[in-house]
N, C-alpha and C. Protein backbone atom coordinates (compact mmCIF):
# COMPACT_ATOMS: atom_id res chain seq x y z
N UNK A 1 -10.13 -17.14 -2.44
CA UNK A 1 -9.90 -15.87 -1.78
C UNK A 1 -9.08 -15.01 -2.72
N UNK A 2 -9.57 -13.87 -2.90
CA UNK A 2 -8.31 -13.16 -3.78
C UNK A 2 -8.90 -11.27 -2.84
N UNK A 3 -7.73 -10.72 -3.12
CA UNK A 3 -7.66 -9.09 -2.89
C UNK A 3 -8.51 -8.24 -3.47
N UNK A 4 -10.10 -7.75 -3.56
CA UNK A 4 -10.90 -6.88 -4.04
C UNK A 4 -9.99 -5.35 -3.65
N UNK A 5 -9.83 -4.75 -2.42
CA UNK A 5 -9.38 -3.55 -2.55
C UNK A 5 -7.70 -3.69 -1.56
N UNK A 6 -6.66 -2.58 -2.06
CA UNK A 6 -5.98 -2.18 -1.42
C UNK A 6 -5.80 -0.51 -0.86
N UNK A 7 -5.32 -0.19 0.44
CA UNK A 7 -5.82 1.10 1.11
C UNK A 7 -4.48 1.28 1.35
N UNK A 8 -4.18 2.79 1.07
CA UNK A 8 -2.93 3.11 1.33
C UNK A 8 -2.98 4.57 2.00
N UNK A 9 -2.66 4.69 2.95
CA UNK A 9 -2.57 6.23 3.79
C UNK A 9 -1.23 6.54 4.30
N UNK A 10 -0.71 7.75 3.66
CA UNK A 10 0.44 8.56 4.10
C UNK A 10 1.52 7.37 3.76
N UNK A 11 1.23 6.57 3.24
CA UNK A 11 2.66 5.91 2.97
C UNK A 11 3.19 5.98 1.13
N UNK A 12 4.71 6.46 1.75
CA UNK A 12 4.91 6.63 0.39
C UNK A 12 4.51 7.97 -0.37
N UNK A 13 4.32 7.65 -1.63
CA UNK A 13 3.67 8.76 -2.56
C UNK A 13 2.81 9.08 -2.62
N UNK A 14 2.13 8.08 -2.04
CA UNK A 14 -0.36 8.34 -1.45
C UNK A 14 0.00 8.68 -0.23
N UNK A 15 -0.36 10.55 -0.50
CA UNK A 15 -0.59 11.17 0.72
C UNK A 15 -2.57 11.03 1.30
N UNK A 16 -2.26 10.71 2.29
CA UNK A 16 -3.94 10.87 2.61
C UNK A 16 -4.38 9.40 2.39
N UNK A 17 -5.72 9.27 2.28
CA UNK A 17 -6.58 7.62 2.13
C UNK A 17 -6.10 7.63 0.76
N UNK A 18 -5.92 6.52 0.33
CA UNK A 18 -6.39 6.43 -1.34
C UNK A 18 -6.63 4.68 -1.37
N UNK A 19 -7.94 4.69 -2.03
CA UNK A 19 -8.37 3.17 -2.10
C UNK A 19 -8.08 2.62 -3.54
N UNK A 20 -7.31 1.28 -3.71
CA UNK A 20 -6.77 0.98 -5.11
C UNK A 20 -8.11 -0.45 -5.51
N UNK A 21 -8.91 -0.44 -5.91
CA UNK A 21 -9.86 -1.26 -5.96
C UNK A 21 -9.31 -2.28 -7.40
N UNK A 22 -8.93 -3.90 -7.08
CA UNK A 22 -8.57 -5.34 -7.70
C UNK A 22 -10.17 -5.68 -8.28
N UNK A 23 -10.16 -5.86 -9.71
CA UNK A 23 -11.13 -6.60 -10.06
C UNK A 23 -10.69 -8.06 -10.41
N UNK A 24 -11.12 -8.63 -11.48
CA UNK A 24 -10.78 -9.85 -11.83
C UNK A 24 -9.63 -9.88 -12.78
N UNK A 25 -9.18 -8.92 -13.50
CA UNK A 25 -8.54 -8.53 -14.49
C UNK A 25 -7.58 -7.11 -13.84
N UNK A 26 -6.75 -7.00 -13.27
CA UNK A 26 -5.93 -5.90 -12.79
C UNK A 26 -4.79 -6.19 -13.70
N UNK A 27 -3.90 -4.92 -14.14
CA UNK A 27 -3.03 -4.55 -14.39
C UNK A 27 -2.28 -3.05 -14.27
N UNK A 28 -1.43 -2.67 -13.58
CA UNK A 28 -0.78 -1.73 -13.01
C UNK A 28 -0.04 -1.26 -14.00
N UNK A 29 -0.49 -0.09 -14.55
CA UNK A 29 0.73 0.85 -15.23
C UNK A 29 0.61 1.95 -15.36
N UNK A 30 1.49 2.81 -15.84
CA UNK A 30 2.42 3.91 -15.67
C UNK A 30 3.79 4.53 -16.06
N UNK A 31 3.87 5.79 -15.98
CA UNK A 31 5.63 6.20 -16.09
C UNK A 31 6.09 5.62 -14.80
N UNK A 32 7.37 5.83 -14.56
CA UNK A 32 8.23 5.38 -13.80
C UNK A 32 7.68 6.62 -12.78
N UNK A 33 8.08 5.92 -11.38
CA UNK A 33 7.94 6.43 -10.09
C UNK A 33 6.36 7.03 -10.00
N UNK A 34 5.96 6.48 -10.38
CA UNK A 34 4.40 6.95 -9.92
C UNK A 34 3.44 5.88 -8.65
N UNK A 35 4.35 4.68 -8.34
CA UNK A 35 3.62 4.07 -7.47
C UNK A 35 3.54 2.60 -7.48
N UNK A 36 3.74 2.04 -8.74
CA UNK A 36 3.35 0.95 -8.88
C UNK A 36 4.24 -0.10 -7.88
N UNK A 37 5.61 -0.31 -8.09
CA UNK A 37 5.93 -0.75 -7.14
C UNK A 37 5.75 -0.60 -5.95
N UNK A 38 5.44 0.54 -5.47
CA UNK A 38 5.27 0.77 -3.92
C UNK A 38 3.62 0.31 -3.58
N UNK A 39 2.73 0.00 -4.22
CA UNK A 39 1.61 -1.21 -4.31
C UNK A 39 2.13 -1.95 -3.81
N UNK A 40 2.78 -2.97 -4.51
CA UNK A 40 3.28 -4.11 -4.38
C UNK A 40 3.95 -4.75 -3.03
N UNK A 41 4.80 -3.19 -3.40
CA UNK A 41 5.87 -3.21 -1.77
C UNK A 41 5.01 -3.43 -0.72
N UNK A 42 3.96 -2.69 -0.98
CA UNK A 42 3.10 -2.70 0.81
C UNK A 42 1.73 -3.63 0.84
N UNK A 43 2.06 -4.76 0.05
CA UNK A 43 1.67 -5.90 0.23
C UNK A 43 2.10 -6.71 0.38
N UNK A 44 3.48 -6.63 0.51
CA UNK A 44 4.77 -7.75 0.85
C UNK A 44 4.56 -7.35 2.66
N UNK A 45 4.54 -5.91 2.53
CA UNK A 45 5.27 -5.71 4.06
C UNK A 45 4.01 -5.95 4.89
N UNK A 46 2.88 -5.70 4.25
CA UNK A 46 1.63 -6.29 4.96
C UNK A 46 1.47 -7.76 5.39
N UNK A 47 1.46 -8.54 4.11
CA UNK A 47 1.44 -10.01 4.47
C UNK A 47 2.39 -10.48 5.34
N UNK A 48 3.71 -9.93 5.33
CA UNK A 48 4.73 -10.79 6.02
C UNK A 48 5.07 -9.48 7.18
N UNK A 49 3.80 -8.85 7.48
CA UNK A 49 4.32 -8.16 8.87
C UNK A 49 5.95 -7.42 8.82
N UNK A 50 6.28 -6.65 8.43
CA UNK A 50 7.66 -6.34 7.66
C UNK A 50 8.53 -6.96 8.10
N UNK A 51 8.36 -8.54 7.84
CA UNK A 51 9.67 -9.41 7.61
C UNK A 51 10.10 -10.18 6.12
N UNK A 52 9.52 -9.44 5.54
CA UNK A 52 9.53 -10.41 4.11
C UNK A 52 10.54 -9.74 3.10
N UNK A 53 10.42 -9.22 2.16
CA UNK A 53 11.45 -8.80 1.48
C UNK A 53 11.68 -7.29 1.10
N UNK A 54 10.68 -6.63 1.65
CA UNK A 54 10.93 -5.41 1.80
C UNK A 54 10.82 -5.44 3.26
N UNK A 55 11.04 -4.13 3.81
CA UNK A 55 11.43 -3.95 5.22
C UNK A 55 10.91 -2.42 5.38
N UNK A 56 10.31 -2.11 6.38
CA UNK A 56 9.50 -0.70 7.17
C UNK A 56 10.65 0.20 7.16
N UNK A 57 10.50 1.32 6.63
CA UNK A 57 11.67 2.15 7.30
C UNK A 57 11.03 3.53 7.24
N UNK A 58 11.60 4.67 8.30
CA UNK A 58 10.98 5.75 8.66
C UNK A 58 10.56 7.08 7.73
N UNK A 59 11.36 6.42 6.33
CA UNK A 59 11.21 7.20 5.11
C UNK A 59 10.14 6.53 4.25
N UNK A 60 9.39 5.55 5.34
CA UNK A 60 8.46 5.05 4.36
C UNK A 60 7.10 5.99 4.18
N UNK A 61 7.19 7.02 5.50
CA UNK A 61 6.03 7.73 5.70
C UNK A 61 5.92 8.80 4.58
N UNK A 62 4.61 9.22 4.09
CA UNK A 62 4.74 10.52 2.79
C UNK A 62 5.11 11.67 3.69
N UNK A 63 5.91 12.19 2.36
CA UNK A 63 6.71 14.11 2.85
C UNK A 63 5.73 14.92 3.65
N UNK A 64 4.71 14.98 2.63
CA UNK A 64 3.68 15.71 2.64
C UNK A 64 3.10 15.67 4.36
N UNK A 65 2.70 14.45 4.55
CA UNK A 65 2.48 14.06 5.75
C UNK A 65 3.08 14.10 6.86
N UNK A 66 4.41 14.53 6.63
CA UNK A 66 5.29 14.44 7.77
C UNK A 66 5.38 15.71 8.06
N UNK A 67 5.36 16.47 7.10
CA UNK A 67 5.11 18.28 7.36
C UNK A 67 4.09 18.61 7.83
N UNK A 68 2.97 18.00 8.37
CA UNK A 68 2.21 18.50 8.96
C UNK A 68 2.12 17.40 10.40
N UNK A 69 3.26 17.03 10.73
CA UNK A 69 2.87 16.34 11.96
C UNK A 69 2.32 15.36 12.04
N UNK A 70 2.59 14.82 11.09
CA UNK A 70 1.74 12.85 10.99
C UNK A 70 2.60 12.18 11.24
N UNK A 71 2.70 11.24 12.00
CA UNK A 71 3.78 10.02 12.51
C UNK A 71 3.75 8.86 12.35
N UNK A 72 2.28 8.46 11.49
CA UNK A 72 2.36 6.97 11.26
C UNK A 72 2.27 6.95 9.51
N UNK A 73 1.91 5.75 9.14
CA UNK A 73 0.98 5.28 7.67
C UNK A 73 0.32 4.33 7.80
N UNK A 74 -0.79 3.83 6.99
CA UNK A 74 -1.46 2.61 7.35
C UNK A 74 -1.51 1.62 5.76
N UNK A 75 -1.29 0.65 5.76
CA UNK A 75 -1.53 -0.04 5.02
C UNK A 75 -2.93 -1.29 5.05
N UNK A 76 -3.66 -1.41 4.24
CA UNK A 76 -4.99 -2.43 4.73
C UNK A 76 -5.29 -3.05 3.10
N UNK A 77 -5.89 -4.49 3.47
CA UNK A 77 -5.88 -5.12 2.06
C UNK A 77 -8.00 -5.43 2.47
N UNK A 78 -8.93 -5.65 1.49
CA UNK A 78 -9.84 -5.85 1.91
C UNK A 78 -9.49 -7.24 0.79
N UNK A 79 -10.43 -8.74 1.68
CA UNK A 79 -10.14 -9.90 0.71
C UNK A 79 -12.31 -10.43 0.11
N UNK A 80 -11.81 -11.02 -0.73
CA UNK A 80 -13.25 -11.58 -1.11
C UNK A 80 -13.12 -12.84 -1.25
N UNK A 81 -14.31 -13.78 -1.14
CA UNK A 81 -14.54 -14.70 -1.47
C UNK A 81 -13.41 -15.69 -0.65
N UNK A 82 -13.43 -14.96 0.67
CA UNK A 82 -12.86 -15.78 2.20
C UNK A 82 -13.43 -17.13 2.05
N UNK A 83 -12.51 -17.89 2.66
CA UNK A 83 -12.90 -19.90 2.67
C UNK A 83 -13.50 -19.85 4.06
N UNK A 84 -14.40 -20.57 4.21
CA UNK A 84 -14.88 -20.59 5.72
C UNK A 84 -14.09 -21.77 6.49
């Protein structure tokens, strides 16, 4: 089983849908503050339901999004090659 795509909406710095598609070979980079950790982050808080080592908080929602009256974010992982 491994992670083909990750989906990130209004959370954070991805205002709106944005789909992060895992091949076999991923590597994440960048200048500083562009996101990469906050990937990461919201696959911690996904898997462990935000009890794991990061933690949900109300500044997790994007700016952008909150100025127009949005109140949630969604985080979603799509998996491949599920074990039956």
């Amino acid at each position: 089983m491994k992670i083909s795509k990750i989906f990130l909406e209004n959370f954070r710095g991805f205002y709106d849908l944005n789909t992060i598609e895992i091949n076999d070979f991923a590597v994440l980079f960048g200048k500083n503050d562009k996101g990469k950790s906050t990937i990461l982050e919201a696959i911690d808080i996904l898997i462990n339901e935000g009890k794991g080592t990061v933690k949900i908080e109300k500044d997790d929602l994007n700016v952008k999004a909150k100025s127009e009256n949005i109140d949630e974010f969604r985080i979603g992982i799509e998996f491949e090659n599920f074990p039956e």
